[in-house]
N, C-alpha and C. Protein backbone atom coordinates (compact mmCIF):
# COMPACT_ATOMS: atom_id res chain seq x y z
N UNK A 1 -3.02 15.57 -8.63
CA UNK A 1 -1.69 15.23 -9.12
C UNK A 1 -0.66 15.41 -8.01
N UNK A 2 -0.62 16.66 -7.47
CA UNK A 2 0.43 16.85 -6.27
C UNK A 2 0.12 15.77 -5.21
N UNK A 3 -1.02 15.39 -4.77
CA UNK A 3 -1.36 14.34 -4.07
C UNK A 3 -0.58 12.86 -4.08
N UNK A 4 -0.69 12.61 -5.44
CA UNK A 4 -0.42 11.29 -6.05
C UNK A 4 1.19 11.40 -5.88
N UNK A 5 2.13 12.44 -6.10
CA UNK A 5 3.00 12.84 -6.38
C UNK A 5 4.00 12.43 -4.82
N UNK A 6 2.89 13.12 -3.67
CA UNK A 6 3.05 13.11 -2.00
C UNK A 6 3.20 11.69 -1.76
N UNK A 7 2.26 11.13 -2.00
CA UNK A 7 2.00 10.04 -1.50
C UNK A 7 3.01 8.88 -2.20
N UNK A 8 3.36 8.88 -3.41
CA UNK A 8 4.71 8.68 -4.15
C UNK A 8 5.96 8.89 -3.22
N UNK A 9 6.15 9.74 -3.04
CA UNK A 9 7.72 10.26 -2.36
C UNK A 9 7.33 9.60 -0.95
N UNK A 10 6.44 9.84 -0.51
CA UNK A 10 6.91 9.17 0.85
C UNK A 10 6.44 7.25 0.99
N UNK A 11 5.75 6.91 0.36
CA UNK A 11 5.86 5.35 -0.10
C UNK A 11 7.47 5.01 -0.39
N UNK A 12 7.86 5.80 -1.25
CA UNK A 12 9.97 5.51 -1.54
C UNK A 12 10.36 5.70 -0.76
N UNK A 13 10.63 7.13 0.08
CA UNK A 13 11.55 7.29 1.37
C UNK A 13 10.95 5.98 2.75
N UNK A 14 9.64 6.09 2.69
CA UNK A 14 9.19 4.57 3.78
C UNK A 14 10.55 3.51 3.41
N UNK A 15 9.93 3.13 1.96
CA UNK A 15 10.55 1.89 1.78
C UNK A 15 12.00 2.23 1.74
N UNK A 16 12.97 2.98 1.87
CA UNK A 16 14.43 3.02 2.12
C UNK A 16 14.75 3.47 3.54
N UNK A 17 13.78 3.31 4.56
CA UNK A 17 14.43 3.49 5.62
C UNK A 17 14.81 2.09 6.32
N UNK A 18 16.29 1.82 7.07
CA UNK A 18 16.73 0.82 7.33
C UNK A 18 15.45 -0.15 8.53
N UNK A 19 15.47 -1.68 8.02
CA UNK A 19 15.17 -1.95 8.67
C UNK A 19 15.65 -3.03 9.87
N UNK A 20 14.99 -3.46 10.89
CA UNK A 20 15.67 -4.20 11.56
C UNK A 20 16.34 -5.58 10.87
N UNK A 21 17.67 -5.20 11.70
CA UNK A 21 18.64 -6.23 11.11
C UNK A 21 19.59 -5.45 10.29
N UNK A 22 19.45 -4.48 9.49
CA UNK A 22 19.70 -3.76 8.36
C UNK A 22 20.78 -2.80 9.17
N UNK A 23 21.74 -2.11 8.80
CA UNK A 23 22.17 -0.69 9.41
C UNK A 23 21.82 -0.07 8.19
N UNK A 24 22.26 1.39 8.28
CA UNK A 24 22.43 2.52 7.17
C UNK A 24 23.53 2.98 6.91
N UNK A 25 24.46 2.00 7.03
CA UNK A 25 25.33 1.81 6.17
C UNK A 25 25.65 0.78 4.96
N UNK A 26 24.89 -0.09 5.45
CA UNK A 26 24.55 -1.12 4.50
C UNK A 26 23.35 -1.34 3.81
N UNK A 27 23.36 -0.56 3.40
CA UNK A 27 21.67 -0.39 2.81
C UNK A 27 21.05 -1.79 1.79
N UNK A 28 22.44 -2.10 1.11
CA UNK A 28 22.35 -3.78 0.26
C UNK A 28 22.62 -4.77 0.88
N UNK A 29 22.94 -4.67 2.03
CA UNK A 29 23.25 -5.45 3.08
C UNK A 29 22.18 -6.99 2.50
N UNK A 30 22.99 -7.98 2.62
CA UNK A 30 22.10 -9.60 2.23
C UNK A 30 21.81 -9.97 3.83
N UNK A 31 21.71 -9.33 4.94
CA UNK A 31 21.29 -9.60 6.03
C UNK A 31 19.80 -9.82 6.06
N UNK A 32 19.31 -10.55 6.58
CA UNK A 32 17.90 -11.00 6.99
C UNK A 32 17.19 -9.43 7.42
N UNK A 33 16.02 -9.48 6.64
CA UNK A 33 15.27 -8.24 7.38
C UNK A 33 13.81 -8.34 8.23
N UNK A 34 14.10 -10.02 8.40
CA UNK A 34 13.56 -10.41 9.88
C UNK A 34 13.84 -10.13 11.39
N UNK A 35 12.62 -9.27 11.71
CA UNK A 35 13.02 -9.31 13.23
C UNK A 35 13.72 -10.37 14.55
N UNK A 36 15.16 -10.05 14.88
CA UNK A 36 15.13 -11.24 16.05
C UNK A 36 13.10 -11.06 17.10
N UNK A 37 13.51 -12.06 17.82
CA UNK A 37 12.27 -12.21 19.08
C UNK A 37 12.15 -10.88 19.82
N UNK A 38 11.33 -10.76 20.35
CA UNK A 38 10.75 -9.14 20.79
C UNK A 38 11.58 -9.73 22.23
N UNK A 39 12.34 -8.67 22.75
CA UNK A 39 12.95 -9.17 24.16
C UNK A 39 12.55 -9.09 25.08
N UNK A 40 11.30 -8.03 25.09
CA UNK A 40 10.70 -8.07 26.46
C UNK A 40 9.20 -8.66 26.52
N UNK A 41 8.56 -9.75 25.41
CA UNK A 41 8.13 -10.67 25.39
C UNK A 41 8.91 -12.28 26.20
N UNK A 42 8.27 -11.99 27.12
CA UNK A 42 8.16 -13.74 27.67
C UNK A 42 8.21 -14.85 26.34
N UNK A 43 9.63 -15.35 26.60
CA UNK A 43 9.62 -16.14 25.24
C UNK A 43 8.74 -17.36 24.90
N UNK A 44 8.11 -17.77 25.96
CA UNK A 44 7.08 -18.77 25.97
C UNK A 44 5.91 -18.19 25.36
N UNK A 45 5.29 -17.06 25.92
CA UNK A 45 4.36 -16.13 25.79
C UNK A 45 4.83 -16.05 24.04
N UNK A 46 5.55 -15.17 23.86
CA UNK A 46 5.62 -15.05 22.59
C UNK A 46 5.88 -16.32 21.44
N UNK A 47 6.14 -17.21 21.67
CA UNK A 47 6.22 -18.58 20.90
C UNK A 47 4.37 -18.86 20.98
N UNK A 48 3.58 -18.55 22.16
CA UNK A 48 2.59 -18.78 21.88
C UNK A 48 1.53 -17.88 21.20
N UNK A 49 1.93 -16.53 20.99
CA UNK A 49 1.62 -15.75 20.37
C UNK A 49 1.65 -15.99 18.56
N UNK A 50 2.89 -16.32 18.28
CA UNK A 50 3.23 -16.89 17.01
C UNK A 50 2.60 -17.79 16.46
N UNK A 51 2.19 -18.84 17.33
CA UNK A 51 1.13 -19.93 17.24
C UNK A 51 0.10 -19.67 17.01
N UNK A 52 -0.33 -18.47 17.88
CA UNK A 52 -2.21 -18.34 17.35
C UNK A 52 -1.93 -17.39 16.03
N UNK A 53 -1.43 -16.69 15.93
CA UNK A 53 -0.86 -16.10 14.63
C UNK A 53 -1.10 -16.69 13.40
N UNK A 54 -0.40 -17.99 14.05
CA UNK A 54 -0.47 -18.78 12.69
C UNK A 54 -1.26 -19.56 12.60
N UNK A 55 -2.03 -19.48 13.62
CA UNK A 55 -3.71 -20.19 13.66
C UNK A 55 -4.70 -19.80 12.55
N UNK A 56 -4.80 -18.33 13.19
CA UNK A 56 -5.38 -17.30 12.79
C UNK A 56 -5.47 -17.12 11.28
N UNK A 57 -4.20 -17.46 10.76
CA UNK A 57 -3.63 -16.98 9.56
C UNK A 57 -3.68 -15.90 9.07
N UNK A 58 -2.44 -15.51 10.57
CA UNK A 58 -1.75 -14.16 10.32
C UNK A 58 -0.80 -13.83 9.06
N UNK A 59 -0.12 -14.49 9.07
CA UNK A 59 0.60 -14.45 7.70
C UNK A 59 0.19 -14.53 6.31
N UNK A 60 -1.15 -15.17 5.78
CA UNK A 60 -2.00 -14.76 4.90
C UNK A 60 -2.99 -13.29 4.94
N UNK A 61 -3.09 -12.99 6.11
CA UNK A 61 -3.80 -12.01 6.22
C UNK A 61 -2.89 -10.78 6.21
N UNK A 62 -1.60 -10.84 5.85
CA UNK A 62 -0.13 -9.55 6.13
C UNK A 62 -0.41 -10.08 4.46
N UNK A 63 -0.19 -10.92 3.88
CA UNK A 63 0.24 -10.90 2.45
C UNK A 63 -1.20 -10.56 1.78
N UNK A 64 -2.46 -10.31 2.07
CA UNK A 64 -3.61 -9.43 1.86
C UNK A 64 -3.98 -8.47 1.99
N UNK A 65 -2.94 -8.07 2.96
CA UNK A 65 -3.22 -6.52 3.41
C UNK A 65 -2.45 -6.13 2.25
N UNK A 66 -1.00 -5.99 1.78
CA UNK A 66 0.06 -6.00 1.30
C UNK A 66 -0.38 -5.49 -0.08
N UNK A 67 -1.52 -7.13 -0.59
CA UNK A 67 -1.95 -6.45 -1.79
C UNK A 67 -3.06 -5.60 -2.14
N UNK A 68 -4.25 -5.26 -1.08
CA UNK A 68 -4.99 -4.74 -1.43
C UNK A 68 -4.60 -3.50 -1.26
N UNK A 69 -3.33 -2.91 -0.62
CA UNK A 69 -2.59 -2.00 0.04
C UNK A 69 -1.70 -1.63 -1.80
N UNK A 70 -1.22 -2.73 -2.54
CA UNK A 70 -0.92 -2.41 -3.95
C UNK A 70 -1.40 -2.01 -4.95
N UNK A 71 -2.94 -2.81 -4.64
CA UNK A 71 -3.78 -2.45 -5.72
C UNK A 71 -3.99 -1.15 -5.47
N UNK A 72 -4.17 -0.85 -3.99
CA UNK A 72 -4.58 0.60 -3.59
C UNK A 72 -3.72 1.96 -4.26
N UNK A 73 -2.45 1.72 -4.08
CA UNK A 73 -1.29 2.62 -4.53
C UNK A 73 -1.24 2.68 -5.86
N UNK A 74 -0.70 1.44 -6.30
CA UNK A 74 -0.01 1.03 -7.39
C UNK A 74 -0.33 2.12 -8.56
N UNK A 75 -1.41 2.43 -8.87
CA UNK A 75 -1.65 3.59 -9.92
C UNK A 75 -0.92 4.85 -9.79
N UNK A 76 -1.58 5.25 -8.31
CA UNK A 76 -0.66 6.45 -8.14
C UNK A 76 0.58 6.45 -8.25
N UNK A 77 1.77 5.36 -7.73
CA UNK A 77 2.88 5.71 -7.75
C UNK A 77 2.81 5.07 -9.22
N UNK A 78 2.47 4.19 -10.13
CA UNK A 78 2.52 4.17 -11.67
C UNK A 78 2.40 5.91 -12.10
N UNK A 79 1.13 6.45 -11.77
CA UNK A 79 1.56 7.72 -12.60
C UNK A 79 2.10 9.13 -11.80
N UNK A 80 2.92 8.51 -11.06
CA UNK A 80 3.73 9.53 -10.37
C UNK A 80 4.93 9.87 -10.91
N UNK A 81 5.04 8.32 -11.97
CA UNK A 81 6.50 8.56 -12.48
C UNK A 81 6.29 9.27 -13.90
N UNK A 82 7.38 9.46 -14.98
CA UNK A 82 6.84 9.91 -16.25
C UNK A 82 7.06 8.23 -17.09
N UNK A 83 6.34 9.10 -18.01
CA UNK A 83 5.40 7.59 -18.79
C UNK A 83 6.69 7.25 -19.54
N UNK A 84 6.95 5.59 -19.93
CA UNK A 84 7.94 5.28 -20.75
C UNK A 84 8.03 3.28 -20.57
N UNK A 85 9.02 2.89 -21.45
CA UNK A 85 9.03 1.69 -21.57
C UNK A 85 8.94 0.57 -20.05
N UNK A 86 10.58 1.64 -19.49
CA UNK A 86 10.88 1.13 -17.69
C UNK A 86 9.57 1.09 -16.71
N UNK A 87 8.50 2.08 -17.19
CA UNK A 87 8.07 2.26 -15.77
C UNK A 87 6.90 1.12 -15.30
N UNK A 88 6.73 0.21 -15.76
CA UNK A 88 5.82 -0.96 -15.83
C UNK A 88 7.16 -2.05 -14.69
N UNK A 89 7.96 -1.88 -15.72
CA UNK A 89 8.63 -3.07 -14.44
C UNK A 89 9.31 -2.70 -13.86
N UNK A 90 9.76 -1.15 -12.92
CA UNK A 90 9.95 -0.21 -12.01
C UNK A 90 8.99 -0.67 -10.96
N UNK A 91 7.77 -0.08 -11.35
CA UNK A 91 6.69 -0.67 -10.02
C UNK A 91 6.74 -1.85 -9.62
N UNK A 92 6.16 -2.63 -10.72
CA UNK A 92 6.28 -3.96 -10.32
C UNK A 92 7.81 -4.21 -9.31
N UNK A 93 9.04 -4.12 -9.71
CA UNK A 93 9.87 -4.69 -9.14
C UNK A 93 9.80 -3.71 -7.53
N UNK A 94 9.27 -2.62 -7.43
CA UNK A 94 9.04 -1.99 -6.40
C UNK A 94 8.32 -2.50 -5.07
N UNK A 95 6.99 -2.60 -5.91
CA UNK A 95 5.87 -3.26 -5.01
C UNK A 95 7.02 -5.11 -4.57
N UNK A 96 7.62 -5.42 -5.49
CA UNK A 96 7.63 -7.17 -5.38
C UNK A 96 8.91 -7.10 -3.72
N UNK A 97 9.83 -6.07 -3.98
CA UNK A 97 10.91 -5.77 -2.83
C UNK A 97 10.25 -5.25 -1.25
N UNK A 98 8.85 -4.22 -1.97
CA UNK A 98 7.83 -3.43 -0.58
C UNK A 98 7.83 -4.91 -0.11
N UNK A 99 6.94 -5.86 -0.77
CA UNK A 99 6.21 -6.94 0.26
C UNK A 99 7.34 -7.88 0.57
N UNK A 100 8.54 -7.94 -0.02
CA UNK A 100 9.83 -8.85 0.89
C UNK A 100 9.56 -8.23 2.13
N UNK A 101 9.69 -7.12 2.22
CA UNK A 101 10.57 -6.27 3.05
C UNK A 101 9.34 -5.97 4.49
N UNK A 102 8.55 -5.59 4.38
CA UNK A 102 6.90 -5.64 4.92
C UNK A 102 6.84 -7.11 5.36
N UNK A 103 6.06 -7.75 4.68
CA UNK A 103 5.10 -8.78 4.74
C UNK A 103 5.33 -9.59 5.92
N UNK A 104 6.68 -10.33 6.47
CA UNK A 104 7.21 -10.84 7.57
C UNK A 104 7.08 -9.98 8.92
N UNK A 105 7.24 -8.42 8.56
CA UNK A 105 7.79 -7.81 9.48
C UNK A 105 5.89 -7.15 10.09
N UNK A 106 4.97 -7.27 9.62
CA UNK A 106 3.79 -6.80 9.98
C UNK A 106 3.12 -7.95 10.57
N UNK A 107 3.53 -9.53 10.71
CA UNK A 107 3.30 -10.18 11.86
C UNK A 107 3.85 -10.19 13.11
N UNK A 108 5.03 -9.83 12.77
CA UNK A 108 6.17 -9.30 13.84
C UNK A 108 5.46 -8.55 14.76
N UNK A 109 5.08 -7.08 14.19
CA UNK A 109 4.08 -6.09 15.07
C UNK A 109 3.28 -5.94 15.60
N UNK A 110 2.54 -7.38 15.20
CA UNK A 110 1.71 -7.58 16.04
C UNK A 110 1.85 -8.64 17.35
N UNK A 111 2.93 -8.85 17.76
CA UNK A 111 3.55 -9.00 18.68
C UNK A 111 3.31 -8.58 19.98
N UNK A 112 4.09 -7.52 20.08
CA UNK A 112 4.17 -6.58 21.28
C UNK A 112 2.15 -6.01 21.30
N UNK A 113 1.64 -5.84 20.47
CA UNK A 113 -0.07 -5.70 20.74
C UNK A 113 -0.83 -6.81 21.69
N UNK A 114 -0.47 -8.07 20.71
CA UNK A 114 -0.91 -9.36 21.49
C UNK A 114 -0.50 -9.24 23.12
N UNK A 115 0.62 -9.11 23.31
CA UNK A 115 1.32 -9.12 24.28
C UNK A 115 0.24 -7.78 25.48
N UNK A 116 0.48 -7.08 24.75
CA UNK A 116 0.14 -5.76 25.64
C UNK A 116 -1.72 -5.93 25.84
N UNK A 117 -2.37 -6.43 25.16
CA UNK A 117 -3.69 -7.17 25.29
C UNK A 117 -3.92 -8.24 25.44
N UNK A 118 -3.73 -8.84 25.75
CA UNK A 118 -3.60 -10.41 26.35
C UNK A 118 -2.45 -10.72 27.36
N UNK A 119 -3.34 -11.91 28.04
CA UNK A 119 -2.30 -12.39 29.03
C UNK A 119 -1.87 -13.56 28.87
N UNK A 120 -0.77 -14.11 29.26
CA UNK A 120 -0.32 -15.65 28.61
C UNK A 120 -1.56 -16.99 28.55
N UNK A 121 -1.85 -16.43 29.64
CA UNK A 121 -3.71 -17.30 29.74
C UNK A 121 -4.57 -17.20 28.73
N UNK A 122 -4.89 -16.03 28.53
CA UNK A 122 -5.76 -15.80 27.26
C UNK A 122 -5.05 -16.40 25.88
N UNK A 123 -3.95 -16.03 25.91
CA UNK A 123 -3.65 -16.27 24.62
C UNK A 123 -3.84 -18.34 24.25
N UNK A 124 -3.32 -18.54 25.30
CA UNK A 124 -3.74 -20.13 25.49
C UNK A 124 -4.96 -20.51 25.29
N UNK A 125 -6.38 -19.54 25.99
CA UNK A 125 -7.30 -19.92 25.75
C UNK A 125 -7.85 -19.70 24.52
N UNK A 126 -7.03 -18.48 23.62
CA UNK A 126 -7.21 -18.53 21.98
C UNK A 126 -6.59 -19.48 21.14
N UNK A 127 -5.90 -19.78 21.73
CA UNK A 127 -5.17 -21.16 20.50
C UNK A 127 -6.32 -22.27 20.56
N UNK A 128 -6.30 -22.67 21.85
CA UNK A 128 -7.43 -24.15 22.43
C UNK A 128 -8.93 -23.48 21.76
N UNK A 129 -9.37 -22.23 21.88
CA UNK A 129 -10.50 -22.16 20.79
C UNK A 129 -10.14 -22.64 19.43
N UNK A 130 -9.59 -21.47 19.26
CA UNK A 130 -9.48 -21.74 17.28
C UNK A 130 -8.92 -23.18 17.21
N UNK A 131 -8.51 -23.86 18.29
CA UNK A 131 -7.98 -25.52 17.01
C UNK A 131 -9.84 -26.21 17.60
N UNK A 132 -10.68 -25.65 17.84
CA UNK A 132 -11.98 -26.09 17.50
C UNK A 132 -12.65 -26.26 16.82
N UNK A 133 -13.77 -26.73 16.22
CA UNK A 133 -14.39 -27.00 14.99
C UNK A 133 -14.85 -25.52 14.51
N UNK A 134 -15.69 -24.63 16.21
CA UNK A 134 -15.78 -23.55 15.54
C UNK A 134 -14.95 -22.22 15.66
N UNK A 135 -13.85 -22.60 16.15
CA UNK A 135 -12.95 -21.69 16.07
C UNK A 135 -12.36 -21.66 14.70
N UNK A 136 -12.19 -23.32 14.16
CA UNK A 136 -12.01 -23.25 12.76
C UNK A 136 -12.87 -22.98 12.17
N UNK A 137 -14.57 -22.84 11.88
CA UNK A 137 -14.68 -21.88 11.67
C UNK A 137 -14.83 -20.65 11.07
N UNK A 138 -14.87 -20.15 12.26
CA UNK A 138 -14.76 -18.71 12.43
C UNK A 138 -13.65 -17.92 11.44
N UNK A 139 -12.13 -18.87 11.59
CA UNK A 139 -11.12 -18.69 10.94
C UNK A 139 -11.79 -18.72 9.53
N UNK A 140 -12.32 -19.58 9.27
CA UNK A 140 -12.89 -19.30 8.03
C UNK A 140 -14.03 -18.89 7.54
N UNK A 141 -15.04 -18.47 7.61
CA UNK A 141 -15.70 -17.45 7.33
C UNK A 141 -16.01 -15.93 7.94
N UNK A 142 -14.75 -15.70 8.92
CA UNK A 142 -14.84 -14.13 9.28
C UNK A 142 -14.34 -13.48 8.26
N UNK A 143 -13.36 -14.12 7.29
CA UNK A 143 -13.36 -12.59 6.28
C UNK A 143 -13.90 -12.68 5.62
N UNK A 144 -14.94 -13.66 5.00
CA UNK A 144 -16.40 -13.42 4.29
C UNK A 144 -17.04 -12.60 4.98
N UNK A 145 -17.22 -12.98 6.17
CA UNK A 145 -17.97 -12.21 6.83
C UNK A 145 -17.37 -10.18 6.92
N UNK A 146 -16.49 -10.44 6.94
CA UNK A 146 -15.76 -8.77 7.00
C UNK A 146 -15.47 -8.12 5.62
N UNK A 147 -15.41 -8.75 4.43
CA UNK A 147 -15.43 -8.39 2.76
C UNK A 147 -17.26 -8.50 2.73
N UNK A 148 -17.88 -8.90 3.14
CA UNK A 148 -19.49 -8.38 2.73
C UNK A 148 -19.99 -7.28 3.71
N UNK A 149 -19.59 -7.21 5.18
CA UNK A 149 -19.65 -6.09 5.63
C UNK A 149 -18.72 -4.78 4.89
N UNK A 150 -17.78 -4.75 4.79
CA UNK A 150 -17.21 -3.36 3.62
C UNK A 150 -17.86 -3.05 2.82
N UNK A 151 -18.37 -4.07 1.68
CA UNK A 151 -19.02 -3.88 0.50
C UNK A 151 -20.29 -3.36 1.09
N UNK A 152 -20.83 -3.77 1.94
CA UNK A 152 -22.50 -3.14 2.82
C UNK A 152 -22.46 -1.88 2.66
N UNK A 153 -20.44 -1.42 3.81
CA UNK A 153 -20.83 -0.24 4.03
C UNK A 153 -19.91 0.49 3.29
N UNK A 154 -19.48 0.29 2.13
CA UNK A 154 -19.56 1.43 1.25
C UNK A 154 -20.53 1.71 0.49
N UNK A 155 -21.40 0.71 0.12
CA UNK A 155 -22.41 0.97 -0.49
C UNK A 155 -23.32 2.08 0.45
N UNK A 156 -23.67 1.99 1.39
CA UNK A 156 -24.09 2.58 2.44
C UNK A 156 -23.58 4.22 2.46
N UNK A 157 -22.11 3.56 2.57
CA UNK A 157 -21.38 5.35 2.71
C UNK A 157 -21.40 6.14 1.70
N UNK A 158 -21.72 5.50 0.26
CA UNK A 158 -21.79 6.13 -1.42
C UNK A 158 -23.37 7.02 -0.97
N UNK A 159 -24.10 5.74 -0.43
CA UNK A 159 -25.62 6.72 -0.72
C UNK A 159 -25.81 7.53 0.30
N UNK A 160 -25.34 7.59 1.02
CA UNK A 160 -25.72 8.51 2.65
C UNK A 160 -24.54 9.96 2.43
N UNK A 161 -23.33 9.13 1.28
CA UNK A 161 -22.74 10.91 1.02
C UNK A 161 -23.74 11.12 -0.13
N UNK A 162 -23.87 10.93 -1.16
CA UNK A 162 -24.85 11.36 -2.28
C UNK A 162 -26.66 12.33 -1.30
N UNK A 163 -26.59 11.60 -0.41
CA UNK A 163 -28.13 12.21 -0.12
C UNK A 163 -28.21 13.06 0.25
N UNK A 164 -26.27 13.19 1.67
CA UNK A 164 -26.45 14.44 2.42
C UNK A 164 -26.00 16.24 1.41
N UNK A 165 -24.81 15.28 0.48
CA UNK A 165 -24.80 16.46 -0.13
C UNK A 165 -25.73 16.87 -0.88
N UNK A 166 -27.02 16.38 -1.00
CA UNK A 166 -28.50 16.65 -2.47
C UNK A 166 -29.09 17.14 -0.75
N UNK A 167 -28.96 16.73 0.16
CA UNK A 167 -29.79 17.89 1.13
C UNK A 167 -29.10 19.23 1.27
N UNK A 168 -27.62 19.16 1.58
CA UNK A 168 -26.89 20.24 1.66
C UNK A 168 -26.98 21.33 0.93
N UNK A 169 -27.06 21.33 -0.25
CA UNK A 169 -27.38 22.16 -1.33
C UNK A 169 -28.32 22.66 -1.85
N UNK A 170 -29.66 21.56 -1.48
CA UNK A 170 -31.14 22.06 -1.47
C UNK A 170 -31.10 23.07 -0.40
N UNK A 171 -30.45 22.99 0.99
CA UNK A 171 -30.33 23.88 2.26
C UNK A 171 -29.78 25.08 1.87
N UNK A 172 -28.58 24.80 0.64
CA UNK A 172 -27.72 26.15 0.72
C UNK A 172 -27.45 26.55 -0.75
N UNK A 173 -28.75 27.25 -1.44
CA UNK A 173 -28.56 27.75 -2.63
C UNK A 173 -27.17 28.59 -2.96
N UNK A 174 -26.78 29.03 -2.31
CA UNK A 174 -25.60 29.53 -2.86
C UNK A 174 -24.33 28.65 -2.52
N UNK A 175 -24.47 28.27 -1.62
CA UNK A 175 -23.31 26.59 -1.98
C UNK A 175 -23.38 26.01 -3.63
N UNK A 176 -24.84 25.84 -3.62
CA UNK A 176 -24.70 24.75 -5.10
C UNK A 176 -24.66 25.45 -5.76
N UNK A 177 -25.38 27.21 -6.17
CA UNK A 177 -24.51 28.00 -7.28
C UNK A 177 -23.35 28.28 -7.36
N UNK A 178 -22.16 28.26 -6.27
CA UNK A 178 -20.89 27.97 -6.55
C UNK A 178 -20.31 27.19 -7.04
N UNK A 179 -20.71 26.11 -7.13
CA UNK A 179 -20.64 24.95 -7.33
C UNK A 179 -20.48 24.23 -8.21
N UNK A 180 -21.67 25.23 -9.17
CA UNK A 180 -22.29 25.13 -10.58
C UNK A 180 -21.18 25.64 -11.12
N UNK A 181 -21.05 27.16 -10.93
CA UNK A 181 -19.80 28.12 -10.95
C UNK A 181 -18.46 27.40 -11.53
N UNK A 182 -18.38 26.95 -10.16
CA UNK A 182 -17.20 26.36 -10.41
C UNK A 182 -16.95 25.04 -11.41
N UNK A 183 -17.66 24.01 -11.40
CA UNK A 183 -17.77 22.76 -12.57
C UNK A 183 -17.58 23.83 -13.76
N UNK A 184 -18.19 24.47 -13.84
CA UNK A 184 -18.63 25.06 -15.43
C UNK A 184 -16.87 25.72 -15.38
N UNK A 185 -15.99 26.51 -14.64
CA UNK A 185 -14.83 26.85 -14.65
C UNK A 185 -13.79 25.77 -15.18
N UNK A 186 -14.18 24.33 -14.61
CA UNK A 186 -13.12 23.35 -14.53
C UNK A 186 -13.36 22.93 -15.98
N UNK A 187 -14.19 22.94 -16.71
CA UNK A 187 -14.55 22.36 -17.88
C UNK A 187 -13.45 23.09 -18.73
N UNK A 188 -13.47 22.30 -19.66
CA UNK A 188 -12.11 22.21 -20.79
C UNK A 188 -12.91 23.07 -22.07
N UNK A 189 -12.60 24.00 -22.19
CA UNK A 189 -13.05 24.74 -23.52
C UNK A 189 -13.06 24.46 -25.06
């Protein structure tokens, strides 16, 4: 509960800190909370950065992160609050302002990365791939390919924690009689 509670408060204070474009004085400010151009990006460089970006489909892949990043939360800060009629479309209108406010600005960031790993060359030679048959692709079945690897390895990581802790405890009889101990404590009378 205190967890859920943590992770609550600082998801809100995140989302009210000013962002670019924004001051803190204007916190309602109707100013754009789009980044201007990164300035010490080569503006060519960075126009071509934007391009493979949007090759890539960077901007679908920020509005996926966004939500699996909601689905991820969303409970906790749902029961972080106390229960009542508001708090259904509280979140919702929460999460719907997070991803205004996010979603633009996490292609942005990846900006200055591109930049700092790649050279204007490379990045050229990533655009001229991906507008290829198999660069396209790649574009399209790497996150098949990366959603069946997760699912692999959690499945993987479920049974390899389940085995080590059934060795751990076979190793350390008095680990798992605490253990016991303790379940049997937590139980509701």
């Amino acid at each position: 509960m205190t967890t859920r509670i943590v992770l609550c408060w600082c998801l809100l204070v995140i989302s009210t800190f000013p962002v670019r474009g924004q001051t803190v004085d204007q916190p309602n400010s109707a100013q754009t909370t789009e980044p201007k151009a990164t300035s010490s990006i080569d503006p060519a460089k960075e126009a071509d950065i934007r391009r493979l970006i949007e090759l890539t489909g960077g901007r679908k892949i920020a509005s996926q992160f966004m939500g699996m990043m909601e689905n991820t939360i969303k409970p906790s800060v749902t029961n972080s609050l106390p229960a009542g009629e508001y708090r259904s479309k509280l979140v919702d209108l929460f999460f719907e302002r997070l991803h205004s406010k996010v979603e633009a600005q996490l292609v942005d960031l990846a900006l200055p990365l591109y930049d700092k790993y790649y050279s204007a060359d490379e990045i050229k030679s990533l655009i001229q791939f991906y507008e290829t048959p198999l660069g396209e692709k790649t574009i399209s079945v790497m996150p098949i390919v990366m959603a069946e690897m997760q699912a692999s390895g959690q499945k993987l990581g479920e049974t390899a924690g389940r085995q080590s802790m059934i060795e751990i405890l076979a190793e350390h009889p008095d680990l798992a009689e605490a253990l016991a101990s303790a379940q049997k404590a937590a139980r509701p009378q």
